[in-house]
Structure formats: structure tokens, C-alpha cells
C-alpha atoms as a PDB file:
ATOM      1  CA  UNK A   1     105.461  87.578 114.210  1.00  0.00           C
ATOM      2  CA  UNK A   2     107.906  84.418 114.214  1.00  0.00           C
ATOM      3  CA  UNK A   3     110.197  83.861 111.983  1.00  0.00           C
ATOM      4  CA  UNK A   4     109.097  80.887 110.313  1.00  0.00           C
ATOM      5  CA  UNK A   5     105.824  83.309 108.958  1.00  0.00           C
ATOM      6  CA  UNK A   6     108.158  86.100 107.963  1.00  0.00           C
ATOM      7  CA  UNK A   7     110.352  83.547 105.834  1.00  0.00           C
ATOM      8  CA  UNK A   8     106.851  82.288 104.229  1.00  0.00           C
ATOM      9  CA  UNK A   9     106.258  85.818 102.948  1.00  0.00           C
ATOM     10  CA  UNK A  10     109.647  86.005 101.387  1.00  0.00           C
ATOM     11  CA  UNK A  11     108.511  82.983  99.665  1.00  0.00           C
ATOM     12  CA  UNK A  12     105.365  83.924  98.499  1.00  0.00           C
ATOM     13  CA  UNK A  13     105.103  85.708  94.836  1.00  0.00           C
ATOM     14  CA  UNK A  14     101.776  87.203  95.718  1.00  0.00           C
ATOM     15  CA  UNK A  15     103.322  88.932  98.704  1.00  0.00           C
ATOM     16  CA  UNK A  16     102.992  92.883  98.354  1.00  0.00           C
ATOM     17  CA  UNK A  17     106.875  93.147  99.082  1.00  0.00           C
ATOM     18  CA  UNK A  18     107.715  95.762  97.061  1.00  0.00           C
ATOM     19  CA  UNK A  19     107.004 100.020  97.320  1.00  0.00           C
ATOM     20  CA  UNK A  20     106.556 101.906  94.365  1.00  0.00           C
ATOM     21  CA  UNK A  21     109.981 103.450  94.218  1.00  0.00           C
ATOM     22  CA  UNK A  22     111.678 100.295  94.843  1.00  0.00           C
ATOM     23  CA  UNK A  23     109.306  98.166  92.222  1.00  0.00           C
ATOM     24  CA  UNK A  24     110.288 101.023  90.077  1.00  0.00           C
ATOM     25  CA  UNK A  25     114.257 100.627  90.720  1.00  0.00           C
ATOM     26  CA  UNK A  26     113.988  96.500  89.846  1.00  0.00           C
ATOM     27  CA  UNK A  27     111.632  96.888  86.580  1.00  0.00           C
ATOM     28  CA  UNK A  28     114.035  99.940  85.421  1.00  0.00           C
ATOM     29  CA  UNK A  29     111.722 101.964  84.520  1.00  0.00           C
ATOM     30  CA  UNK A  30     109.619 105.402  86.880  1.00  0.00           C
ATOM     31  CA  UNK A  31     106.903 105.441  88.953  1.00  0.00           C
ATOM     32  CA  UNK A  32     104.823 106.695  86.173  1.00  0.00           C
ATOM     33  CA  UNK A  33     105.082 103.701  84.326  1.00  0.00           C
ATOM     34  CA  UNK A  34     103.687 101.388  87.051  1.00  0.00           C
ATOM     35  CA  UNK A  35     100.901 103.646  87.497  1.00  0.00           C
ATOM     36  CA  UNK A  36     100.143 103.822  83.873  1.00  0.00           C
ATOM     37  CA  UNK A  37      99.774  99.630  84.248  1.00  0.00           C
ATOM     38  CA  UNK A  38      97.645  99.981  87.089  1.00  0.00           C
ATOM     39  CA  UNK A  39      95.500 102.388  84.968  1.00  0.00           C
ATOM     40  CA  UNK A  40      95.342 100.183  82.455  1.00  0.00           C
ATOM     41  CA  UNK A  41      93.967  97.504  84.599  1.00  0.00           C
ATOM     42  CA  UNK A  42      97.043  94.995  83.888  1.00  0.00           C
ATOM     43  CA  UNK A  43      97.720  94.930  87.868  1.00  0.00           C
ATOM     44  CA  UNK A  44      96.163  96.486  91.032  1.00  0.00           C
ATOM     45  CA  UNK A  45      99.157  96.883  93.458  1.00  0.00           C
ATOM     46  CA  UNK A  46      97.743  96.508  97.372  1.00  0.00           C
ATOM     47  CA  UNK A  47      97.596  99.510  99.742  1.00  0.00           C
ATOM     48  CA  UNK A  48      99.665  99.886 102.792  1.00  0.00           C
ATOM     49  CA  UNK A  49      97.749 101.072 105.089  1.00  0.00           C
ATOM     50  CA  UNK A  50      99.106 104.524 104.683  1.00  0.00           C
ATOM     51  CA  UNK A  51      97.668 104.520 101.183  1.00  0.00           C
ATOM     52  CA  UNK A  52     101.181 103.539  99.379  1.00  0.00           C
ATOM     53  CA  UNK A  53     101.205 101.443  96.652  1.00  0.00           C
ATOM     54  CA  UNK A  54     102.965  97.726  97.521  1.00  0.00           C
ATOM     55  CA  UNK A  55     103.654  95.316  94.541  1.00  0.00           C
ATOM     56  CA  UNK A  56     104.455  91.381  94.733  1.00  0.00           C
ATOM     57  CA  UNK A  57     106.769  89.395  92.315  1.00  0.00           C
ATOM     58  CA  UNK A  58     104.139  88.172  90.536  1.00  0.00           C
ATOM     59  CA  UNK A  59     103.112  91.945  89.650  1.00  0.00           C
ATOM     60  CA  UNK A  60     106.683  92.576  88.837  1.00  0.00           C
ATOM     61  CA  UNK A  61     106.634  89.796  86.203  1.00  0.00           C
ATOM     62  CA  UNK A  62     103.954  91.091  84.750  1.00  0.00           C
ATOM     63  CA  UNK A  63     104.428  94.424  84.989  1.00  0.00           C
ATOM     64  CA  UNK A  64     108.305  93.771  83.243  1.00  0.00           C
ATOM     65  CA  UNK A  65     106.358  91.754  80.480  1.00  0.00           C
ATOM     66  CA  UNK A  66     104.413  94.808  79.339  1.00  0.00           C
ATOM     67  CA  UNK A  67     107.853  96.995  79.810  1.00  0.00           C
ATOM     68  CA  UNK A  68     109.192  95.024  77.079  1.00  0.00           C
ATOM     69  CA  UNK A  69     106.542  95.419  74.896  1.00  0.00           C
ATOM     70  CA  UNK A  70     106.980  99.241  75.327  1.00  0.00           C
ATOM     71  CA  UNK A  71     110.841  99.016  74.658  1.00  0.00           C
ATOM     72  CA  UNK A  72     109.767  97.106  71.249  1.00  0.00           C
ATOM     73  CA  UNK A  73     107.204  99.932  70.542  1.00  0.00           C
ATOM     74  CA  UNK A  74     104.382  98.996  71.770  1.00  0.00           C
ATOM     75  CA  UNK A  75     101.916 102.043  73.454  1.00  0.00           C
ATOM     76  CA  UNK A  76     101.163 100.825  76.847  1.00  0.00           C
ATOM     77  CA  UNK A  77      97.717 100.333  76.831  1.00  0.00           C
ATOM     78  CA  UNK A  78      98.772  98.093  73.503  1.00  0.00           C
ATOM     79  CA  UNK A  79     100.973  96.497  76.136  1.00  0.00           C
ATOM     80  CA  UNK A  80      98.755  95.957  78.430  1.00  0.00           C
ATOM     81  CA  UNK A  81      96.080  94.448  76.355  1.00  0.00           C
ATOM     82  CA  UNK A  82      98.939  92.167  74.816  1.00  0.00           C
ATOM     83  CA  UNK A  83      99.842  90.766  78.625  1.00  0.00           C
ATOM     84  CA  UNK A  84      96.375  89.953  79.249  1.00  0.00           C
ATOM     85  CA  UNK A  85      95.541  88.104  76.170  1.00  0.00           C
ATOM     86  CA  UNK A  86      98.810  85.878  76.696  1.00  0.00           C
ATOM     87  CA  UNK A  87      97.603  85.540  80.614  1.00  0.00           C
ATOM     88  CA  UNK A  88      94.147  84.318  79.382  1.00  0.00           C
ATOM     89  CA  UNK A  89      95.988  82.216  76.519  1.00  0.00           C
ATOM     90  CA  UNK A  90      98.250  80.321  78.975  1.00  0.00           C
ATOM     91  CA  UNK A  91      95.086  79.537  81.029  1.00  0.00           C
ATOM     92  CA  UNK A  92      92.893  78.450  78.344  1.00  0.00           C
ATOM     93  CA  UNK A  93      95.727  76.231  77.569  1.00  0.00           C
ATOM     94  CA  UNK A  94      96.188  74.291  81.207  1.00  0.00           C
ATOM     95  CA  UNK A  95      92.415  74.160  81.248  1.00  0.00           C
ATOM     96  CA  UNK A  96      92.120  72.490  77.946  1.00  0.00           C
ATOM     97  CA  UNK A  97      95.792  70.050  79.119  1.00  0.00           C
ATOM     98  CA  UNK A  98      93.709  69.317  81.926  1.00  0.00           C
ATOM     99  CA  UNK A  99      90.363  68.406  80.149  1.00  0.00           C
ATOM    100  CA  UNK A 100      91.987  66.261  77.994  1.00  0.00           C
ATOM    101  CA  UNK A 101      94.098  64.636  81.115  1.00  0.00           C
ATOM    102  CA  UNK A 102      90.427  63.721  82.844  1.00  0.00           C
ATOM    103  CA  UNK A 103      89.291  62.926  79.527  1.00  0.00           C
ATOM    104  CA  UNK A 104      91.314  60.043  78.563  1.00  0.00           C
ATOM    105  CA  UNK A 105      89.957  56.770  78.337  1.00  0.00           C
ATOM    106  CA  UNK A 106      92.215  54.196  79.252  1.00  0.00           C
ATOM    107  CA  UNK A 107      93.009  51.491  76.602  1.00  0.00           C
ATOM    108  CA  UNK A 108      91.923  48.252  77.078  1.00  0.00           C
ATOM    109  CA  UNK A 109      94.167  45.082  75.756  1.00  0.00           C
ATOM    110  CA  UNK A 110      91.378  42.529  74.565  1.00  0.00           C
ATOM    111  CA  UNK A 111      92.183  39.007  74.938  1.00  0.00           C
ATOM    112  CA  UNK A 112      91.599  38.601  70.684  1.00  0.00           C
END
């Protein structure tokens, strides 16, 4: 491996960087808890190839998203749900920014 692909991993957010424990350790919160998201469908950490769960950053963002909802009150799967209506919110939103971006007719000055 060279080490200009080693750096691009460190660079990448989809990256499975992260084991359980230590995904765990960053979020502040127990191994439990990430496999309650992952049961709840809100991520689906990659397997090492020993079977171990590995999580990137972009897992970790969402995965501390639906922690705060819990430390508000929120039940998990309440959580969960939550994160993936705001996911599918935000998207809706670009597509529609971008619809209207191909959408635009130009203004024409006339002459009159």
C-alpha cells in the first residue's frame, strides 16, 4: 500500500475507520447503543473480515445525531426514524435547489 492511498482513506468519511469499541469511546455512549442503530436500520457498519463491526465518520455523524435525540428523550427507534426523515428532508431539498437551478430561464433584455 503507498502512502499517498493510505492518506486518501484518512480523508475519506465513508472509510470504515473506526471498531466498535473505539466508535463507541468517540460517540460517548456503549456498544449497545450502536448496535441498537444498526437494528434500527439508521446505519449498517461494514465487516472486517473477521466479522467485527467497522464504522466511518459519516456513520459517526449520524449515529451522534440520533444520540442526541436519546439524551433529549427520544426512544431510539423514535431517534432513528427522526435521523432518517431529516436525511431524506435535506435531499429532497438539494434535489428541488437543483431543479429549480436547471430550471431557470434566463431573462432576456428586449430592445423596447
Amino acid at each position: 500500500m503507498t502512502a499517498e492511498s493510505s492518506h486518501d482513506r484518512l480523508d475519506d468519511d465513508d472509510y470504515p475507520a473506526y471498531t466498535m469499541g473505539r466508535a463507541a469511546e468517540v460517540l460517548g455512549t456503549t456498544p449497545a447503543f450502536l448496535r441498537a442503530i444498526g437494528e434500527a436500520r439508521l446505519i449498517t457498519p461494514l465487516r472486517s473480515d473477521g466479522g467485527h463491526r467497522r464504522y466511518s465518520r459519516y456513520q459517526l455523524k449520524i449515529a451522534a445525531r440520533a444520540r442526541e435525540l436519546v439524551d433529549q428523550g427520544a426512544p431510539v427507534e423514535a431517534a432513528c426514524r427522526i435521523v432518517i426523515l431529516e436525511d431524506q428532508l435535506e435531499e429532497a431539498q438539494r434535489n428541488n435547489e437543483q431543479l429549480r437551478g436547471s430550471n431557470a430561464v434566463p431573462h432576456r433584455t428586449t430592445g423596447v
